[in-house]
N, C-alpha and C. Protein backbone atom coordinates (compact mmCIF):
# COMPACT_ATOMS: atom_id res chain seq x y z
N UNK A 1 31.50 14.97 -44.06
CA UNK A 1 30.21 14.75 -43.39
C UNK A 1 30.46 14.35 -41.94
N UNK A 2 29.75 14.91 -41.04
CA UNK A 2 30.03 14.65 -39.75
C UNK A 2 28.76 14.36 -39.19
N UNK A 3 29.28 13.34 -37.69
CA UNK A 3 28.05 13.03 -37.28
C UNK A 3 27.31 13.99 -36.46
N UNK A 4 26.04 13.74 -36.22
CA UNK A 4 25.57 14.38 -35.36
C UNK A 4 25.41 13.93 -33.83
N UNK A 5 26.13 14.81 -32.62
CA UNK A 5 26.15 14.19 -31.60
C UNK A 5 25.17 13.75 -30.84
N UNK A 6 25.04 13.28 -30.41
CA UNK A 6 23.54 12.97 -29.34
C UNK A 6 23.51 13.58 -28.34
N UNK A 7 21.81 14.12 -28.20
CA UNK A 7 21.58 15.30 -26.91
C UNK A 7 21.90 14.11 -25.76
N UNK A 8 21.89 14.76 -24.45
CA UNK A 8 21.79 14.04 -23.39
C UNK A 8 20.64 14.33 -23.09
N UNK A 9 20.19 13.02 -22.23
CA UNK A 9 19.23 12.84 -22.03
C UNK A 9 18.32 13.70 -20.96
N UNK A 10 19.35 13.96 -19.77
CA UNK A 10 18.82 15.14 -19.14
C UNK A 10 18.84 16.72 -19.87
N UNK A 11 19.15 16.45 -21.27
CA UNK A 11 18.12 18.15 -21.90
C UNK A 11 17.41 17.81 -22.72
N UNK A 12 16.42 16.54 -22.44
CA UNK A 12 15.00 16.20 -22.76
C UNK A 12 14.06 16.85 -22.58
N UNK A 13 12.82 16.73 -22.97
CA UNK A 13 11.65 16.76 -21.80
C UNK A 13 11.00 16.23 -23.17
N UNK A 14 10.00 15.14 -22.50
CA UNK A 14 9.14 14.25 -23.56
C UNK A 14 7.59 14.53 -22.37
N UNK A 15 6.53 14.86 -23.98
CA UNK A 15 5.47 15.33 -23.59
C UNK A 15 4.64 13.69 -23.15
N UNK A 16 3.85 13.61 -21.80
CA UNK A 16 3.47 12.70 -20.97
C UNK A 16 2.02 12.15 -21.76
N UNK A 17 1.56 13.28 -22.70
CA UNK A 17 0.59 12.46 -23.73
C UNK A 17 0.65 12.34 -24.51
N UNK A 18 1.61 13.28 -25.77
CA UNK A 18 1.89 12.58 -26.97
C UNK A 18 3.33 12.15 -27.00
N UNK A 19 4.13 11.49 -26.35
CA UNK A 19 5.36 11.56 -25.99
C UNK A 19 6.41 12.51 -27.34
N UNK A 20 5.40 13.60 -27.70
CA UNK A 20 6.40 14.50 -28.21
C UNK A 20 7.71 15.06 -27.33
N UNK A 21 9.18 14.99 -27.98
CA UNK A 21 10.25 15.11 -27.62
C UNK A 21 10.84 16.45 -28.14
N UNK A 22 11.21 17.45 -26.82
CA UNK A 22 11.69 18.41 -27.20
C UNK A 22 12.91 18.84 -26.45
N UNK A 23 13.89 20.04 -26.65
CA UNK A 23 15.22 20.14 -26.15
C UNK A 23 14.16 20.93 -24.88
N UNK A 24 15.37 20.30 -23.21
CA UNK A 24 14.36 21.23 -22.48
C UNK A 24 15.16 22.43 -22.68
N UNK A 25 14.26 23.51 -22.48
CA UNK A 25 14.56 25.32 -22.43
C UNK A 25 13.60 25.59 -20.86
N UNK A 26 14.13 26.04 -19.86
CA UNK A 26 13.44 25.99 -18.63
C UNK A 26 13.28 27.28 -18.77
N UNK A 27 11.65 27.29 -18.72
CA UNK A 27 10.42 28.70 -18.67
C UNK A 27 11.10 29.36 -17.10
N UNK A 28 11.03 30.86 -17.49
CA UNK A 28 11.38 31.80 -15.96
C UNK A 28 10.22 31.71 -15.00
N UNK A 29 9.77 31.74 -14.34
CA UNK A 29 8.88 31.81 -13.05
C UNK A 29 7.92 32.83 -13.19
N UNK A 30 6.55 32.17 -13.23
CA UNK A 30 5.47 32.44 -13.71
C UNK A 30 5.17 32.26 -15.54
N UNK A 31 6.48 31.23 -15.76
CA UNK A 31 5.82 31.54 -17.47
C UNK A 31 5.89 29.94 -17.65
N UNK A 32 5.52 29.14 -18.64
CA UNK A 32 5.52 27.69 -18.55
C UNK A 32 5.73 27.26 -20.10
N UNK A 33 6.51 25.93 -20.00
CA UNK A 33 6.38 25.46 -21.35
C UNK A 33 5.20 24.53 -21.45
N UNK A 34 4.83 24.82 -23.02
CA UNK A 34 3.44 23.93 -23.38
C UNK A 34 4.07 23.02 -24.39
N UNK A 35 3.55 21.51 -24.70
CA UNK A 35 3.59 21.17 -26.27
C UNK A 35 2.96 21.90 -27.27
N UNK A 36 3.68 21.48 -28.02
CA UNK A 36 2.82 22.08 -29.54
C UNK A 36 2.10 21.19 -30.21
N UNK A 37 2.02 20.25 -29.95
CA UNK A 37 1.68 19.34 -30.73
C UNK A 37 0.19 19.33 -29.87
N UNK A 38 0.27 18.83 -28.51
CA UNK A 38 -1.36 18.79 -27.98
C UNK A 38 -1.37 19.65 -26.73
N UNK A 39 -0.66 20.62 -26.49
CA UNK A 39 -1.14 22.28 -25.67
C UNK A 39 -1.33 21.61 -24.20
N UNK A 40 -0.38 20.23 -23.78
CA UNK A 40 -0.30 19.56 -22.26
C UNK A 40 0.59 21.08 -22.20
N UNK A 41 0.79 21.22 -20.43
CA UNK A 41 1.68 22.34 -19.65
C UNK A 41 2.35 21.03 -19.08
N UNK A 42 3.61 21.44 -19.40
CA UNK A 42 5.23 20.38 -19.34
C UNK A 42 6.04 20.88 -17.94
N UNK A 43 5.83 22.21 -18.02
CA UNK A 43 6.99 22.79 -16.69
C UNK A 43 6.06 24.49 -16.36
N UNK A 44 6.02 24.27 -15.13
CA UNK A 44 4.92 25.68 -14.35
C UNK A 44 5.62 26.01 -13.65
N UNK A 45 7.00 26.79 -13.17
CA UNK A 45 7.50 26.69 -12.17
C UNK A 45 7.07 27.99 -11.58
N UNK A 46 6.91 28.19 -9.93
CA UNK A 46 6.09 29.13 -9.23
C UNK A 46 7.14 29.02 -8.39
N UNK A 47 6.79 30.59 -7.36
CA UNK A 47 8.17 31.00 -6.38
C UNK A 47 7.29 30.46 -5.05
N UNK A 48 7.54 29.22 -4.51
CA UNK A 48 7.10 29.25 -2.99
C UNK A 48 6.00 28.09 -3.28
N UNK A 49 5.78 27.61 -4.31
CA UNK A 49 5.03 26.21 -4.86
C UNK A 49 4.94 25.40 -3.99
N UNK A 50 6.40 24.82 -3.52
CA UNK A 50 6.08 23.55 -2.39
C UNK A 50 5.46 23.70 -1.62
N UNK A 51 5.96 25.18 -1.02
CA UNK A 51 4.63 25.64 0.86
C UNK A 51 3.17 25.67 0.49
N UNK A 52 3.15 25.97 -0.83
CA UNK A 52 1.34 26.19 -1.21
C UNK A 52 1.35 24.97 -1.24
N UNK A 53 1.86 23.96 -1.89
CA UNK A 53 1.40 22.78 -2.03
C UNK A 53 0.83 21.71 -0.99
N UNK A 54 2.04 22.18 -0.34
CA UNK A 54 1.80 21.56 1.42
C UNK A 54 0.87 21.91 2.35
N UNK A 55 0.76 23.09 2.28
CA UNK A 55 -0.64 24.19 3.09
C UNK A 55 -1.59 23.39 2.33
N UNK A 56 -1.86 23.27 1.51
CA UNK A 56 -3.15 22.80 0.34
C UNK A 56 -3.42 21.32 0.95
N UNK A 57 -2.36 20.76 1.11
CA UNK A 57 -1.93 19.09 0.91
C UNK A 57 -2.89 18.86 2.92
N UNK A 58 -2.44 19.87 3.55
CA UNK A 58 -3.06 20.01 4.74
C UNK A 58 -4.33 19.75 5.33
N UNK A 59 -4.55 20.89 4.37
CA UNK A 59 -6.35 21.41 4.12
C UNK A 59 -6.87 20.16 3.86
N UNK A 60 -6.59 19.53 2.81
CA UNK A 60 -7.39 18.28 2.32
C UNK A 60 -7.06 17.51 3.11
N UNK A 61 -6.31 16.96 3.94
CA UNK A 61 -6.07 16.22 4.77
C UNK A 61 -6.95 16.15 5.80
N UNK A 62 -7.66 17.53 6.30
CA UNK A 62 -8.42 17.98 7.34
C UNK A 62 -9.83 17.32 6.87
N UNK A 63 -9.95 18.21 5.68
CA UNK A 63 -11.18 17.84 5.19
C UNK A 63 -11.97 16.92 4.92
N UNK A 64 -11.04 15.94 4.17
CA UNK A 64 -11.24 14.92 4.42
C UNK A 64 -11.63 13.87 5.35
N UNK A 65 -11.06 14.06 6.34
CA UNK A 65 -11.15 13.27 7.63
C UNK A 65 -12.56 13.51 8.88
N UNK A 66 -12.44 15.41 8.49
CA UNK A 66 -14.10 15.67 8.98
C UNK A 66 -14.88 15.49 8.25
N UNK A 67 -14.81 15.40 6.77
CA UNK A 67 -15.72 14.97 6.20
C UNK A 67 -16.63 13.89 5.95
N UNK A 68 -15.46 13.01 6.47
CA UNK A 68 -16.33 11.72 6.49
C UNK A 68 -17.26 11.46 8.23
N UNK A 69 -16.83 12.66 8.62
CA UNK A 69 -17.26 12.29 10.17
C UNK A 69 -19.13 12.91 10.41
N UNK A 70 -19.04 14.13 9.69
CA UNK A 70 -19.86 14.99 10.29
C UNK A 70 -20.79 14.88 9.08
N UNK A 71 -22.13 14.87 9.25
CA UNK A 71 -23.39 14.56 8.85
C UNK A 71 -23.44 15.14 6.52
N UNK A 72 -23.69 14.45 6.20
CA UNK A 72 -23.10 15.17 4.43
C UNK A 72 -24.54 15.55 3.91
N UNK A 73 -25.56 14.84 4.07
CA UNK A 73 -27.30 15.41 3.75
C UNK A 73 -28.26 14.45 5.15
N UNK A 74 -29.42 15.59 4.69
CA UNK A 74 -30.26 15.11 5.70
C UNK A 74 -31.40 15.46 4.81
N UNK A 75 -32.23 13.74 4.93
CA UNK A 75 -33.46 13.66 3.85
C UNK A 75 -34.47 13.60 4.69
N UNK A 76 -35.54 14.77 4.32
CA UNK A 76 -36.91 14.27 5.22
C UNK A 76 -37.86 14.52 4.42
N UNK A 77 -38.90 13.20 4.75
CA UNK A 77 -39.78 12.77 3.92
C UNK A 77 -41.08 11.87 4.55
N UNK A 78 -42.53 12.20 4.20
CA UNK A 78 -43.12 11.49 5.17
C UNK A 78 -43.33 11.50 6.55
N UNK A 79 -42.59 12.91 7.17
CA UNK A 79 -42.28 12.80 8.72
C UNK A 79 -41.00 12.09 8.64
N UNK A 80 -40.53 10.96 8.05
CA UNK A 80 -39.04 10.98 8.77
C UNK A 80 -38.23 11.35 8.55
N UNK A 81 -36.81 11.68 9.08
CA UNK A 81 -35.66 12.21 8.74
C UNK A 81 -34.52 11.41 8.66
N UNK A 82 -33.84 11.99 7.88
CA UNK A 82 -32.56 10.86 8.24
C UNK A 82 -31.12 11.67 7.88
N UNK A 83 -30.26 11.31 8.31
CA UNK A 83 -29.06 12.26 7.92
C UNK A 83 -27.85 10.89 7.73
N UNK A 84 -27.08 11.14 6.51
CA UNK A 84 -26.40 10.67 6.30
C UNK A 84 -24.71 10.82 5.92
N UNK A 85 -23.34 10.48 6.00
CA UNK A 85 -22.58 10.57 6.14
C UNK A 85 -21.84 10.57 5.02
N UNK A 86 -20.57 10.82 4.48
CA UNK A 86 -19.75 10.14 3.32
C UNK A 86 -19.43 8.61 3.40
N UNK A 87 -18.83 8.17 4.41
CA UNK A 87 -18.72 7.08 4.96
C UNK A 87 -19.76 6.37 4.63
N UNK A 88 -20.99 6.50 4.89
CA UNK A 88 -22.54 5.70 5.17
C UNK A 88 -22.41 5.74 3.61
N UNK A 89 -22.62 6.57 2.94
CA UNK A 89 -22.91 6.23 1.71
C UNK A 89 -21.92 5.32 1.33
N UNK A 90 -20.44 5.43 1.24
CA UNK A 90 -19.40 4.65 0.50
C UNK A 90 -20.00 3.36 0.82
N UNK A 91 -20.41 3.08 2.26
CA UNK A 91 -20.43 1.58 2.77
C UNK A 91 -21.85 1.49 2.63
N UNK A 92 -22.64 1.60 2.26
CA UNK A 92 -24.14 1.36 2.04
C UNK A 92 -24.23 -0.10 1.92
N UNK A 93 -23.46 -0.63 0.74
CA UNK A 93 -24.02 -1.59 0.53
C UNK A 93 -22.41 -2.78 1.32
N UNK A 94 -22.85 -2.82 2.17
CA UNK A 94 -21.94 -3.66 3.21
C UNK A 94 -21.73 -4.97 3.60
N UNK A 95 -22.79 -5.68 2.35
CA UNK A 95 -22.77 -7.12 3.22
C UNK A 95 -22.85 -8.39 1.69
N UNK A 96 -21.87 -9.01 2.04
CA UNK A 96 -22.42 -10.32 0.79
C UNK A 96 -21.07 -9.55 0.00
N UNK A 97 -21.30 -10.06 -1.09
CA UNK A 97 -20.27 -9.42 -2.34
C UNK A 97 -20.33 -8.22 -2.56
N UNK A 98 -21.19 -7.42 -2.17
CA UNK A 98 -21.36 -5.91 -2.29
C UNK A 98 -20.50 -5.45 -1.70
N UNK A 99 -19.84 -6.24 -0.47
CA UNK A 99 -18.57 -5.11 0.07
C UNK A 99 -17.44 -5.27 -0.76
N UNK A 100 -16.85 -5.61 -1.59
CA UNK A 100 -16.07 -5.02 -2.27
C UNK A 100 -16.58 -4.10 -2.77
N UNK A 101 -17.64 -3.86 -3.52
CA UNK A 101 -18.21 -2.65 -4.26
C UNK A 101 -17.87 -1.35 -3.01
N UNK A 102 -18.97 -1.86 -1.64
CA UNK A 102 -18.24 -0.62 -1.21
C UNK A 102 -16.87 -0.37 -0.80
N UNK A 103 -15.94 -1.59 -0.04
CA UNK A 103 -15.02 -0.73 -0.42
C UNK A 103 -14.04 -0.25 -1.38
N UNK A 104 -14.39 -0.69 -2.62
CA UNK A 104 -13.70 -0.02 -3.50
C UNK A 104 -14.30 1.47 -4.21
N UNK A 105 -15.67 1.66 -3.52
CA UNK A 105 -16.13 3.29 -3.53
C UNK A 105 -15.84 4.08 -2.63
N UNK A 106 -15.71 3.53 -1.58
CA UNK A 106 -14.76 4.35 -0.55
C UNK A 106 -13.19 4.63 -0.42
N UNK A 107 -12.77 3.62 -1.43
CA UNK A 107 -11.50 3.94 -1.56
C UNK A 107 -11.17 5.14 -2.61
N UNK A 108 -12.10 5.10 -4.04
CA UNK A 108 -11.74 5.67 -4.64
C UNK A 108 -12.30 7.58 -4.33
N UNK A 109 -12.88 7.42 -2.95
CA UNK A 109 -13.98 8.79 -2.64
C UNK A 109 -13.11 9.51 -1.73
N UNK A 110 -12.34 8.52 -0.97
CA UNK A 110 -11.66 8.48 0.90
C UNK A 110 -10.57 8.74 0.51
N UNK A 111 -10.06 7.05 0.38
CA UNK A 111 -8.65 6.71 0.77
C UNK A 111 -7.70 6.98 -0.25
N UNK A 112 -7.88 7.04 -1.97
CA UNK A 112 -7.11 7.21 -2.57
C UNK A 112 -6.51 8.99 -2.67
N UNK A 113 -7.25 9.57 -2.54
CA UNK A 113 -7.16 11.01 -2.47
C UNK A 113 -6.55 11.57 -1.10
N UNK A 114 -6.89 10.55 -0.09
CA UNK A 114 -6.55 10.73 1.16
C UNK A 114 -4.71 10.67 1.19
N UNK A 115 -4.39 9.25 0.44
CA UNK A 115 -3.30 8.87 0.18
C UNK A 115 -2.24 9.72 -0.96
N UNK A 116 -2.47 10.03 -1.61
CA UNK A 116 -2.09 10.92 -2.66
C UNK A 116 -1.48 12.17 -1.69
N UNK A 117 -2.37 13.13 -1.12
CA UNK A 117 -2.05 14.51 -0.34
C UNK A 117 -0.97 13.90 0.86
N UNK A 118 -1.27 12.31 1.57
CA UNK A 118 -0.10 12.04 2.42
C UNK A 118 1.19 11.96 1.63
N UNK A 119 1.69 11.45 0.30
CA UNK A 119 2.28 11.05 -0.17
C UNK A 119 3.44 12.44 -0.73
N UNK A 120 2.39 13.32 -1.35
CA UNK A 120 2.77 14.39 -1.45
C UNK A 120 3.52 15.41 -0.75
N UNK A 121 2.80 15.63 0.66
CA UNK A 121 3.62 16.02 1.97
C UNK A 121 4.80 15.30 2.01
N UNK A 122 5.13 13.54 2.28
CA UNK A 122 5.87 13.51 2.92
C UNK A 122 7.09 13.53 1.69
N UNK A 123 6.93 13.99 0.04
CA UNK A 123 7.83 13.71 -1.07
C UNK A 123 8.18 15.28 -0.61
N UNK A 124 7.20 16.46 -0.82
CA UNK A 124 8.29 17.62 -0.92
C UNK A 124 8.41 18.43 0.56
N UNK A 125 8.11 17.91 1.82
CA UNK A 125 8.00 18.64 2.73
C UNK A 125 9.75 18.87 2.97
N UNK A 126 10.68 17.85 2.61
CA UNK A 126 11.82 17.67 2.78
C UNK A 126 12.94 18.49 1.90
N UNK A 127 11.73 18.46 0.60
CA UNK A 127 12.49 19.51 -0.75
C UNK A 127 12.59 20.95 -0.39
N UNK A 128 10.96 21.39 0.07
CA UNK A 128 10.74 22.91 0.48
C UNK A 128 12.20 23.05 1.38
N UNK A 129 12.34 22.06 2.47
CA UNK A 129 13.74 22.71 3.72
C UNK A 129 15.05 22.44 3.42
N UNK A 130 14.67 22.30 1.85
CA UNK A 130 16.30 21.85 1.61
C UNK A 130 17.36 20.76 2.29
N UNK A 131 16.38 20.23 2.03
CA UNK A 131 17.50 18.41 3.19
C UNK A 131 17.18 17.36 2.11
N UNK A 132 17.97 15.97 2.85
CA UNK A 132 18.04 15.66 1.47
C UNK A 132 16.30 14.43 1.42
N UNK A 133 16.11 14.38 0.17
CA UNK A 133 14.38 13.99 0.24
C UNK A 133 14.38 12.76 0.92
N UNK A 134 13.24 12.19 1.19
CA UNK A 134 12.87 10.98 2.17
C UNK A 134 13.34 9.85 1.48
N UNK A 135 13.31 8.93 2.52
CA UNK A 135 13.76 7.36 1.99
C UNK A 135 12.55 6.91 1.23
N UNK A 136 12.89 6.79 0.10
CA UNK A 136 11.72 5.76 -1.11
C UNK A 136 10.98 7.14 -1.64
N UNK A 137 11.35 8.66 -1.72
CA UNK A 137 10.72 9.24 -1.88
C UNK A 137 10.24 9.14 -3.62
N UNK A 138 11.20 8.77 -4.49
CA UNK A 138 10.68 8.45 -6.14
C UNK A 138 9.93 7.52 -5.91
N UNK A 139 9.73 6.53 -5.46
CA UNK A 139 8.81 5.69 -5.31
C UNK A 139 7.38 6.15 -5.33
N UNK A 140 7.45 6.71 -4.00
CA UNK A 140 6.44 7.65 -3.27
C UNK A 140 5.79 8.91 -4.20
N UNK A 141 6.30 9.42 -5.11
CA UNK A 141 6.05 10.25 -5.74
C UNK A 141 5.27 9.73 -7.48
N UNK A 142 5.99 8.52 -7.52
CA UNK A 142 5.73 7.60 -9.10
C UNK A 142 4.37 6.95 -8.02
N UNK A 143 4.10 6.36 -7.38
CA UNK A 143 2.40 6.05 -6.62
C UNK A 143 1.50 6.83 -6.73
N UNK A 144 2.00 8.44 -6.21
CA UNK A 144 0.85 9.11 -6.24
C UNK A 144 0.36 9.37 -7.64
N UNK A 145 1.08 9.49 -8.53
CA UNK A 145 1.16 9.96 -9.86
C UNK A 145 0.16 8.99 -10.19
N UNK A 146 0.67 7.40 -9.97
CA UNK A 146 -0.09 6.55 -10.60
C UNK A 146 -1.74 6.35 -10.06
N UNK A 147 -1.92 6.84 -8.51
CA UNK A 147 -2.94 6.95 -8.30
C UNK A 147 -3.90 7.85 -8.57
N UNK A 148 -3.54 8.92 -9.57
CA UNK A 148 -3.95 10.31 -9.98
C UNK A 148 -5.24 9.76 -10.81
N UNK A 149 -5.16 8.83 -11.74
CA UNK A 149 -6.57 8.98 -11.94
C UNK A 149 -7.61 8.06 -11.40
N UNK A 150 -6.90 7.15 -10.29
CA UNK A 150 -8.17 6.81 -9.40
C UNK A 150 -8.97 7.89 -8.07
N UNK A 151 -8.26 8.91 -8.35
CA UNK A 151 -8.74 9.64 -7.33
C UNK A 151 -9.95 10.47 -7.78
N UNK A 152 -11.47 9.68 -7.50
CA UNK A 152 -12.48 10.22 -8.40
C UNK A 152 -13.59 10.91 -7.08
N UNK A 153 -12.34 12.14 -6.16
CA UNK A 153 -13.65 13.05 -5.56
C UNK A 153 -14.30 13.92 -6.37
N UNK A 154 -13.68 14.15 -7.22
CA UNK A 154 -14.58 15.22 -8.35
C UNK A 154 -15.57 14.47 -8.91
N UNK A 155 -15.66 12.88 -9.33
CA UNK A 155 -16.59 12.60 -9.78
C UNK A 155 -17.87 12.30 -8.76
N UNK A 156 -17.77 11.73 -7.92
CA UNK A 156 -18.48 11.78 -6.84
C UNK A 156 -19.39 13.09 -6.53
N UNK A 157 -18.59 13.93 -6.26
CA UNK A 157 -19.32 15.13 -6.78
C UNK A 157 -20.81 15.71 -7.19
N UNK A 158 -20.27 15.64 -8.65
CA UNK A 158 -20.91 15.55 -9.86
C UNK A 158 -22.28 14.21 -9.91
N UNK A 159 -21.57 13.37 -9.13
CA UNK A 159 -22.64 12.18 -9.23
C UNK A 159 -24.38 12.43 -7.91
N UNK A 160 -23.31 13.62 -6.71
CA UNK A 160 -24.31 13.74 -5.81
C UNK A 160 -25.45 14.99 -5.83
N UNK A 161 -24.20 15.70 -7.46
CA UNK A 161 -25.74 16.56 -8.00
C UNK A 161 -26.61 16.42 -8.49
N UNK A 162 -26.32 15.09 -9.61
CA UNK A 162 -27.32 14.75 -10.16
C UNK A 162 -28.61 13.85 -9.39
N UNK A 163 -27.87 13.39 -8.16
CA UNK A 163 -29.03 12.54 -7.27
C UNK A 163 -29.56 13.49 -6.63
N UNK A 164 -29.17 14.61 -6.32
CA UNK A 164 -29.97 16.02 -5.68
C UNK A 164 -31.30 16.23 -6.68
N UNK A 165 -30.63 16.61 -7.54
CA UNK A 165 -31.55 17.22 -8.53
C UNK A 165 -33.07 16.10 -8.42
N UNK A 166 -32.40 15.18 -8.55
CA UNK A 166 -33.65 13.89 -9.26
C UNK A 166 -35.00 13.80 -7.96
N UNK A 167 -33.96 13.99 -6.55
CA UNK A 167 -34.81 13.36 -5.36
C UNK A 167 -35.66 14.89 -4.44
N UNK A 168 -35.35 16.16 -5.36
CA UNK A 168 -35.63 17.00 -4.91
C UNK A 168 -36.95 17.54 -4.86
N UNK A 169 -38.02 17.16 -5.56
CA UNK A 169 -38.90 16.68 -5.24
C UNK A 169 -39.82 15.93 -4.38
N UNK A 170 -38.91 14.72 -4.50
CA UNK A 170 -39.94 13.79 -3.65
C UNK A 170 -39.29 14.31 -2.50
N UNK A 171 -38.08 15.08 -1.53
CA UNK A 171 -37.85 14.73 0.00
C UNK A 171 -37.55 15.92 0.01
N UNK A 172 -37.30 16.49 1.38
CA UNK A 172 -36.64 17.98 1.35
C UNK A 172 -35.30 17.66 1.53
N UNK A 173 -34.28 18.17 0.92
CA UNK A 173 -32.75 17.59 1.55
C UNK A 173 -32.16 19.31 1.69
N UNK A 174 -31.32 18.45 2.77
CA UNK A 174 -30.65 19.67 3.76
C UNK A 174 -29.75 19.08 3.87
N UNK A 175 -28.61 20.60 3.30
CA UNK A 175 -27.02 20.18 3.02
C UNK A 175 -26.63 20.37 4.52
N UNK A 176 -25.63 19.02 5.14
CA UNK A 176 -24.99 18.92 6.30
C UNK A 176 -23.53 19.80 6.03
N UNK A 177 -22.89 19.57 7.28
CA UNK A 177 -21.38 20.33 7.47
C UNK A 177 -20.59 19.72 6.17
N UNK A 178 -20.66 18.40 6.24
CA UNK A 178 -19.73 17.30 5.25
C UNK A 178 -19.68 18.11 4.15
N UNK A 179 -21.24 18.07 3.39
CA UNK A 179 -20.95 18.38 1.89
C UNK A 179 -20.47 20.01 1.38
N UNK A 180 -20.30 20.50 2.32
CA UNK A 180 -19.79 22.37 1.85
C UNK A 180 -17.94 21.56 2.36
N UNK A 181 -17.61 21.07 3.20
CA UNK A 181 -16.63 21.15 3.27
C UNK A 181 -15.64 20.16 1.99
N UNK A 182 -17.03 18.89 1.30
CA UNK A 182 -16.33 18.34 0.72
C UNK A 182 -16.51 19.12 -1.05
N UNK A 183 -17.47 20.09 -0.80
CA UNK A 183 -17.08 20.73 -1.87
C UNK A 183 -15.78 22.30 -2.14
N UNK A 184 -15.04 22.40 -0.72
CA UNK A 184 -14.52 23.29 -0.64
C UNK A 184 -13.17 22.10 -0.81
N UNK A 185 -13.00 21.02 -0.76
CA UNK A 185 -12.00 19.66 -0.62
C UNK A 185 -11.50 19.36 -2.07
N UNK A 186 -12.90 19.21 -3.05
CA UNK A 186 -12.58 19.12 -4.33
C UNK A 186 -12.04 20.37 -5.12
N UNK A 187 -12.46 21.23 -4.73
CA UNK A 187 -11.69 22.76 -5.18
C UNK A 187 -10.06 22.16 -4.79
N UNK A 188 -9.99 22.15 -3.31
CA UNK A 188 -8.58 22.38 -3.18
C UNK A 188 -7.78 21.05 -3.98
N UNK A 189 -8.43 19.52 -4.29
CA UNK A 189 -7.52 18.68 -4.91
C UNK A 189 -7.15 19.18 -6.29
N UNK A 190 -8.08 20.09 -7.22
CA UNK A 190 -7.73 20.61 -8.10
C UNK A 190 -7.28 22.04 -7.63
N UNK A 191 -6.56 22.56 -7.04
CA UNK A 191 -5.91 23.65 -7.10
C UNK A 191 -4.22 23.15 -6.61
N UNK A 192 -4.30 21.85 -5.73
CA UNK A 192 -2.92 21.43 -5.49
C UNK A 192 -2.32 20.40 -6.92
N UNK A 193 -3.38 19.95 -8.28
CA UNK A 193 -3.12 19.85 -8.93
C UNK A 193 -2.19 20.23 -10.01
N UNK A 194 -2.89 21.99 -9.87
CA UNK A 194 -2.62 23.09 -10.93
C UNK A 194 -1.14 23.79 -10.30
N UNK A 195 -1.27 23.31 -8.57
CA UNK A 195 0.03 24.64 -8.35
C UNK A 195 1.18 22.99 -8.75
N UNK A 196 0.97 22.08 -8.64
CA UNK A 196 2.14 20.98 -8.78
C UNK A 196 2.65 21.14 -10.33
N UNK A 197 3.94 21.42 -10.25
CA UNK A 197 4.75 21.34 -10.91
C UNK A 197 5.81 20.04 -11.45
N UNK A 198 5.21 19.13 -11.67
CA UNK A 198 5.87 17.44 -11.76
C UNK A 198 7.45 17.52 -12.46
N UNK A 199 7.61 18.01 -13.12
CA UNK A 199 9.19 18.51 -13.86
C UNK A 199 9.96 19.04 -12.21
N UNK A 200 9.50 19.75 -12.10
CA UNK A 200 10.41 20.18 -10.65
C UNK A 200 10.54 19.48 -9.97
N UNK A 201 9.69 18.24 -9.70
CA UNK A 201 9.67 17.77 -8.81
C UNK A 201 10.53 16.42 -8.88
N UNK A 202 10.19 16.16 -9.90
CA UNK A 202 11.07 14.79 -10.76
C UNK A 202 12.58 15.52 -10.93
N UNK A 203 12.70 16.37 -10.95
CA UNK A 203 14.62 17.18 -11.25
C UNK A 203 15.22 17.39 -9.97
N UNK A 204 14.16 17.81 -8.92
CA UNK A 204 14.85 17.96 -7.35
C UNK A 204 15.23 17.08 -6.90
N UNK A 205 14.58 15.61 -7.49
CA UNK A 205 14.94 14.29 -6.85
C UNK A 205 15.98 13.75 -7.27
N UNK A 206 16.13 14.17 -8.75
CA UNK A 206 17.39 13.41 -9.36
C UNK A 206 18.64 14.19 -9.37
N UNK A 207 18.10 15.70 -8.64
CA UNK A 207 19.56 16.60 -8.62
C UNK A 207 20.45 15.85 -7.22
N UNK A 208 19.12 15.67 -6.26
CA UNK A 208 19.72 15.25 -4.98
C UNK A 208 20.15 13.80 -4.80
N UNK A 209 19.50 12.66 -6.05
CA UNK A 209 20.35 11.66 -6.10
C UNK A 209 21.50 11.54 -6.66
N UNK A 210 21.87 12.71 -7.75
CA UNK A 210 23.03 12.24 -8.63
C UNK A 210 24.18 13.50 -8.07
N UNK A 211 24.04 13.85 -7.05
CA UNK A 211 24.81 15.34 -6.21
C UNK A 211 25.61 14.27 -5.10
C-alpha cells in the first residue's frame, strides 16, 4: 500500500464561492473553466485582455469625473426648473449627522468605483509591458477585489429609474449630459468586470514574485 502524494498547491484552483477544489487544467484562449458544482467562471483567459482592460479602466475614469461635473436631470415643474448633478444628489443631505449618510453615498456612487478602475490600471498597466509589477501591487489588487461589492453604480442606477418613473408625472424631467454618460459608465464597469480575468492576474503576480 502506498501513499498518496500530495498535489502542490500551485496545481490548485479552489472555487471563490463554493470553495470547491479542483486540479488546475488551464482552458486555451477563448475557452474557460467553470465549477461544477455552482457554474462560477474560475479562469477566462483572452488574447490582449490587459489593453481592453485598461482602455475600459480609462473610459470610466473619464466618465466618471465628467459625470459628476455636468448637469445629470433637469426637473421642471410649476414654472420652475432646476437641474441637478451626481454630486448634488450624493451630498443632498449635507449637514448635521446626515453627512455621513452623504458621504458614504457618494462614496459608494463616486469614489469606490472611481478607486477600483485606479487600482486596476496601476496593478496591470505594468503586466500588459512586461516589467516587473508595481510596488504593493498584491495589495493593490486584494483592495480592489475587496472593494468589488461596495461598488454600487449599478445600483444607483436602477434606484434613479425607479424615481423617474414615480416623479414622471408630477414634473417634466430632462435627461442632462451626466446621466447618458453615467449610463454608458455602468455598461463599461460591467464589461471591465467580464473581460477581468482574476486567475491571470493573481499567477502574473506570483510568477513575477517567485522568478
Amino acid at each position: 500500500m502506498t501513499d498518496a502524494r500530495p498535489i502542490p498547491l500551485d496545481q490548485l484552483i479552489v472555487c471563490p464561492q463554493c470553495d470547491a477544489v479542483y486540479t488546475l487544467q488551464r482552458p486555451g484562449v477563448g475557452e474557460r473553466a467553470v465549477c461544477q458544482r455552482c457554474r462560477t467562471v474560475l479562469i477566462t483567459p483572452r488574447r490582449k485582455a490587459g489593453l481592453q482592460i485598461i482602455a475600459v479602466s480609462l473610459a470610466v475614469v473619464i466618465l466618471i469625473i465628467a459625470a459628476t461635473v455636468f448637469p445629470f436631470l433637469t426637473i421642471k415643474a410649476a414654472g420652475a426648473s432646476n437641474s441637478v448633478s451626481i454630486l448634488d444628489a450624493a451630498l443632498a443631505f449635507d449637514h448635521g449627522v446626515l453627512i455621513f449618510l452623504a458621504l458614504t453615498t457618494a462614496a459608494l456612487i463616486i469614489f469606490v468605483p472611481l478607486a477600483r478602475v485606479m487600482l486596476a490600471i496601476y496593478v496591470l498597466l505594468p503586466i500588459v509591458l512586461d516589467r516587473p509589477p508595481a510596488r504593493g501591487a498584491t495589495q493593490a489588487f486584494r483592495l480592489s477585489e475587496a472593494l468589488r461589492p461596495w461598488s454600487m453604480a449599478e445600483i444607483f442606477a436602477i434606484g434613479c429609474a425607479v424615481a423617474l418613473v414615480k416623479i414622471s408625472d408630477l414634473a417634466d424631467v430632462a435627461f442632462g449630459p451626466a446621466f447618458w454618460m453615467f449610463a454608458a459608465l455602468v455598461l463599461l464597469v460591467v464589461a471591465q468586470d467580464n473581460f477581468l480575468c482574476r486567475w491571470s492576474v493573481w499567477n502574473s503576480l506570483d510568477k513575477t514574485r517567485t522568478s
